[in-house]
C-alpha atoms as a PDB file:
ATOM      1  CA  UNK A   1    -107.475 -13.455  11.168  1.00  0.00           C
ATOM      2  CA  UNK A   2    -108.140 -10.121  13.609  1.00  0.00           C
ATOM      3  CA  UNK A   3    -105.510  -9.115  15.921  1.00  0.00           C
ATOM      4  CA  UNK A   4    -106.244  -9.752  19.482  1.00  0.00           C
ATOM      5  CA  UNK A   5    -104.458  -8.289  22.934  1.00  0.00           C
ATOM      6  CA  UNK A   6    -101.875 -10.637  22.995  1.00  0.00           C
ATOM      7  CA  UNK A   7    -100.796 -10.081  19.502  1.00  0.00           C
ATOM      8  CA  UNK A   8     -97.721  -7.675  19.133  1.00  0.00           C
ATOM      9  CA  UNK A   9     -98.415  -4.557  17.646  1.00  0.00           C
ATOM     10  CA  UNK A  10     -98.654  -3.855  13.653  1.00  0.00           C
ATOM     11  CA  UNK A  11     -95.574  -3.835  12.207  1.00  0.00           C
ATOM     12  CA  UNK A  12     -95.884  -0.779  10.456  1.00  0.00           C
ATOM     13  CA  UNK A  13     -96.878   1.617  13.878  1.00  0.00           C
ATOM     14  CA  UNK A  14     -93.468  -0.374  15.018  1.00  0.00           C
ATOM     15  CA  UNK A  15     -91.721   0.733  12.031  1.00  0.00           C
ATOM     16  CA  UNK A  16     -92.904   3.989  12.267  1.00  0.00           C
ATOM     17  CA  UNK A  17     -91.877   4.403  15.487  1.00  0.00           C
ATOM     18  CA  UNK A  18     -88.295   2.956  14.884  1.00  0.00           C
ATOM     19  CA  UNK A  19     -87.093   6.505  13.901  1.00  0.00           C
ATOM     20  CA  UNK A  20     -85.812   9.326  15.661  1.00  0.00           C
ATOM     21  CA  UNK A  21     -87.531  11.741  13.403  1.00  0.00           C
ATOM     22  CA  UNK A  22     -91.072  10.567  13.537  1.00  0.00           C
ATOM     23  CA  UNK A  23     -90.737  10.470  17.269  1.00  0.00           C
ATOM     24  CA  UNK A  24     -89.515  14.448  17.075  1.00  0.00           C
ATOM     25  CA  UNK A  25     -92.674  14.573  14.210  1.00  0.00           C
ATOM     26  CA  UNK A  26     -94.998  12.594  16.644  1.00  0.00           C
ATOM     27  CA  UNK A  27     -93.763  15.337  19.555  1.00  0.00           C
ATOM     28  CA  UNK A  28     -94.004  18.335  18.064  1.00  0.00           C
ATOM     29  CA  UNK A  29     -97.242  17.621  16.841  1.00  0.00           C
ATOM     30  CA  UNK A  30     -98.340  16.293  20.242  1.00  0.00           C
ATOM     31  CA  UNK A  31     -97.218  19.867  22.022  1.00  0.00           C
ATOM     32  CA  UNK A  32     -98.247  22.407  19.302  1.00  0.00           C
ATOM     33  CA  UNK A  33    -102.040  20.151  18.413  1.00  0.00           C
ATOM     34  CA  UNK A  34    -101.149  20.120  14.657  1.00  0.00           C
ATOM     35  CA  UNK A  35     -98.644  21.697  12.163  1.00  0.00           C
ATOM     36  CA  UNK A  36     -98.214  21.890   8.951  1.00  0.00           C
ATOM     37  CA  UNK A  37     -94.749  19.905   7.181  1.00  0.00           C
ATOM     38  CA  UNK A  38     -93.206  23.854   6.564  1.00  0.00           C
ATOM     39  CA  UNK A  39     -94.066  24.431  10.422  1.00  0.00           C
ATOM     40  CA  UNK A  40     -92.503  20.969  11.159  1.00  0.00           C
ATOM     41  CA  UNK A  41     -89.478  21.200   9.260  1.00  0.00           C
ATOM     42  CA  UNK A  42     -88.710  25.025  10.714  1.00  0.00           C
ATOM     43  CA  UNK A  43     -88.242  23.227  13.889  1.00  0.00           C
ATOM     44  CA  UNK A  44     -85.975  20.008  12.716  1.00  0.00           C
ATOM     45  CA  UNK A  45     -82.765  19.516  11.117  1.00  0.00           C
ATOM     46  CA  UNK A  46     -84.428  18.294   7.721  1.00  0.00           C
ATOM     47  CA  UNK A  47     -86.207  19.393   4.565  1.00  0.00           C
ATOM     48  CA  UNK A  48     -89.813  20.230   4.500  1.00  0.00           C
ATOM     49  CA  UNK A  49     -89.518  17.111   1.251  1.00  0.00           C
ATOM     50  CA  UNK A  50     -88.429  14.998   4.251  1.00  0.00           C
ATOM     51  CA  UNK A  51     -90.274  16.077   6.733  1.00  0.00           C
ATOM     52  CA  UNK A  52     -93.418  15.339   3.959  1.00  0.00           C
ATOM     53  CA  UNK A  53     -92.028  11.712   3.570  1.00  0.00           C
ATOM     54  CA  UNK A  54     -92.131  10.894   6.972  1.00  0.00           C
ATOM     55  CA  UNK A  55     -95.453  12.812   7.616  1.00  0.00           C
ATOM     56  CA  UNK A  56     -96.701   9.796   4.649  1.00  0.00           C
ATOM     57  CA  UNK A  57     -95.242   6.933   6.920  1.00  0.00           C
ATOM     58  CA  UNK A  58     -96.746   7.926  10.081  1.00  0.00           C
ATOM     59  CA  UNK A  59    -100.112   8.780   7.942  1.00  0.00           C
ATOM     60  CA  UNK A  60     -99.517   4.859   6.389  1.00  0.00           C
ATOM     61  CA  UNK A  61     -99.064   3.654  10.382  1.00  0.00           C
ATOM     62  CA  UNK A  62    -102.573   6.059  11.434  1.00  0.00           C
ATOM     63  CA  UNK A  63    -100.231   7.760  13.835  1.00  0.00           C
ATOM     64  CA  UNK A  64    -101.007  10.927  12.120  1.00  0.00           C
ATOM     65  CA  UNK A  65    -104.319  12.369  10.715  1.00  0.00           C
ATOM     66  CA  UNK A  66    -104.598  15.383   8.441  1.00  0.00           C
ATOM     67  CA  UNK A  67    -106.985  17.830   6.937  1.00  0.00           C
ATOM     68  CA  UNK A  68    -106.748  20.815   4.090  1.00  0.00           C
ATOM     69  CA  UNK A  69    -107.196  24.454   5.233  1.00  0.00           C
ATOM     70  CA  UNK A  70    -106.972  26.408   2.179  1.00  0.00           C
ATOM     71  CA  UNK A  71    -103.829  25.552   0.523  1.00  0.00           C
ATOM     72  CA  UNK A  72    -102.495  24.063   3.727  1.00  0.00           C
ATOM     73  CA  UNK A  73    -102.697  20.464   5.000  1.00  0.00           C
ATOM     74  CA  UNK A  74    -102.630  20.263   8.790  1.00  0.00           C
ATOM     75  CA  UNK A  75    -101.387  17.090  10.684  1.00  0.00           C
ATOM     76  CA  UNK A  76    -102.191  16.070  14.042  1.00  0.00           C
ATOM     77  CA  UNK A  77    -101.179  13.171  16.511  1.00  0.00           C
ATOM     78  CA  UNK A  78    -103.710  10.338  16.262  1.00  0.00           C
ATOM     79  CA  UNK A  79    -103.234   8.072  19.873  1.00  0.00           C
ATOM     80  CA  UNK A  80    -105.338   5.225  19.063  1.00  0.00           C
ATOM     81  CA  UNK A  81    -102.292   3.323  17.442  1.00  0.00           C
ATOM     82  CA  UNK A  82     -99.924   4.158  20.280  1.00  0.00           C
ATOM     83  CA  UNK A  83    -102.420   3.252  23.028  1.00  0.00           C
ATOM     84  CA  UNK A  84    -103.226  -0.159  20.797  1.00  0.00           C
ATOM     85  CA  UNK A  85     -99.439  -0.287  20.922  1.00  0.00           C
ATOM     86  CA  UNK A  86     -98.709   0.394  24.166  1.00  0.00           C
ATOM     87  CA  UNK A  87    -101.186  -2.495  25.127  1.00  0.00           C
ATOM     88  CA  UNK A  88     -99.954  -4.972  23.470  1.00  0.00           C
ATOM     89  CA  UNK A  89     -96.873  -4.495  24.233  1.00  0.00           C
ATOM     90  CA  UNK A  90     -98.220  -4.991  28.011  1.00  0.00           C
ATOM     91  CA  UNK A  91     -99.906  -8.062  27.517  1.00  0.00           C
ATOM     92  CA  UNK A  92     -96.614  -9.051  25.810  1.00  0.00           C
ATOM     93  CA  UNK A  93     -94.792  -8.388  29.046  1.00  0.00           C
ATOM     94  CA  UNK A  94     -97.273  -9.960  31.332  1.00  0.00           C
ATOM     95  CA  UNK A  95     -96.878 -13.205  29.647  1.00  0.00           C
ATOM     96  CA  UNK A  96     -93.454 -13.121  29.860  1.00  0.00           C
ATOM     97  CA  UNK A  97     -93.453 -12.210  33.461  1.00  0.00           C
ATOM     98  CA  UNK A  98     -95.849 -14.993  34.176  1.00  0.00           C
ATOM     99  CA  UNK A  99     -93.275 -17.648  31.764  1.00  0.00           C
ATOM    100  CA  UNK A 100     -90.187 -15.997  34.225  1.00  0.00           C
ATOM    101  CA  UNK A 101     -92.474 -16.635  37.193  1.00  0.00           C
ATOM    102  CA  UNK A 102     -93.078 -20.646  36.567  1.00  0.00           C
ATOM    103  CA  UNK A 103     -89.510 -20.954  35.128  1.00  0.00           C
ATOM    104  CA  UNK A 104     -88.548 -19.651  38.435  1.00  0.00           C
ATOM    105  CA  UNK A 105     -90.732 -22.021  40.637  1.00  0.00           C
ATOM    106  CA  UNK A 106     -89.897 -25.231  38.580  1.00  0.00           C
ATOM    107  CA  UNK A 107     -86.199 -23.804  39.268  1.00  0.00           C
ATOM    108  CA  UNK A 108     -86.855 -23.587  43.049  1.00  0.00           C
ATOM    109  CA  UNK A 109     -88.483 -27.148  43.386  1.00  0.00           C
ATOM    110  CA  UNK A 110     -85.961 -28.648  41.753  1.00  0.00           C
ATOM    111  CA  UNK A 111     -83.303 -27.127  43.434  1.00  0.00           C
ATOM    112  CA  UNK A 112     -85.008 -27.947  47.231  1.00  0.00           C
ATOM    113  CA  UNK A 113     -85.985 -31.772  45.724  1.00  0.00           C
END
């Protein structure tokens, strides 16, 4: 079965997302274009091991994409997922606003009948 708009969004971009250090990851890598896990983990309170670990999550979600220079491998933001993401999670809200909506009429027209 394919995912469609009103599907939520993959578990594992969610899951990705549910940590404050892939969102500082995600960030950093937004504002500097890509980095490198030394580069990353120079700039947050963890280990360049865990900064490698959750560079390998968001890689497993397609948050992040990455290519060798040399001896060096490079991450950068991928936005596809978040946008996907981002519009699911709208069409989630829509049909919950139009639920509210009719919940409200049948609420009104009972309470005026």
């Amino acid at each position: 079965m394919t995912a469609t708009a009103t599907d939520g969004p993959p578990a594992e971009v969610l899951a990705a997302l549910a940590d404050p250090t892939r969102w500082e990851v995600l960030r950093l890598l937004g504002e500097a274009g890509e980095g490198t896990a030394t580069t990353l983990a120079a700039a947050l309170p963890v280990s360049r091991v865990a900064v490698t670990k959750h560079l390998g999550v968001l890689d497993r979600a397609g948050l992040v994409g990455s290519r060798k220079v040399g001896r060096e491998v490079r991450f950068r933001v991928d936005p596809r997922p978040l946008q996907d993401a981002g519009r699911r999670l709208e069409a989630l809200a829509a049909a919950w606003d139009a639920r509210l909506a009719r919940l409200k009429a049948l609420a009104e027209a009972a309470e005026s009948g």
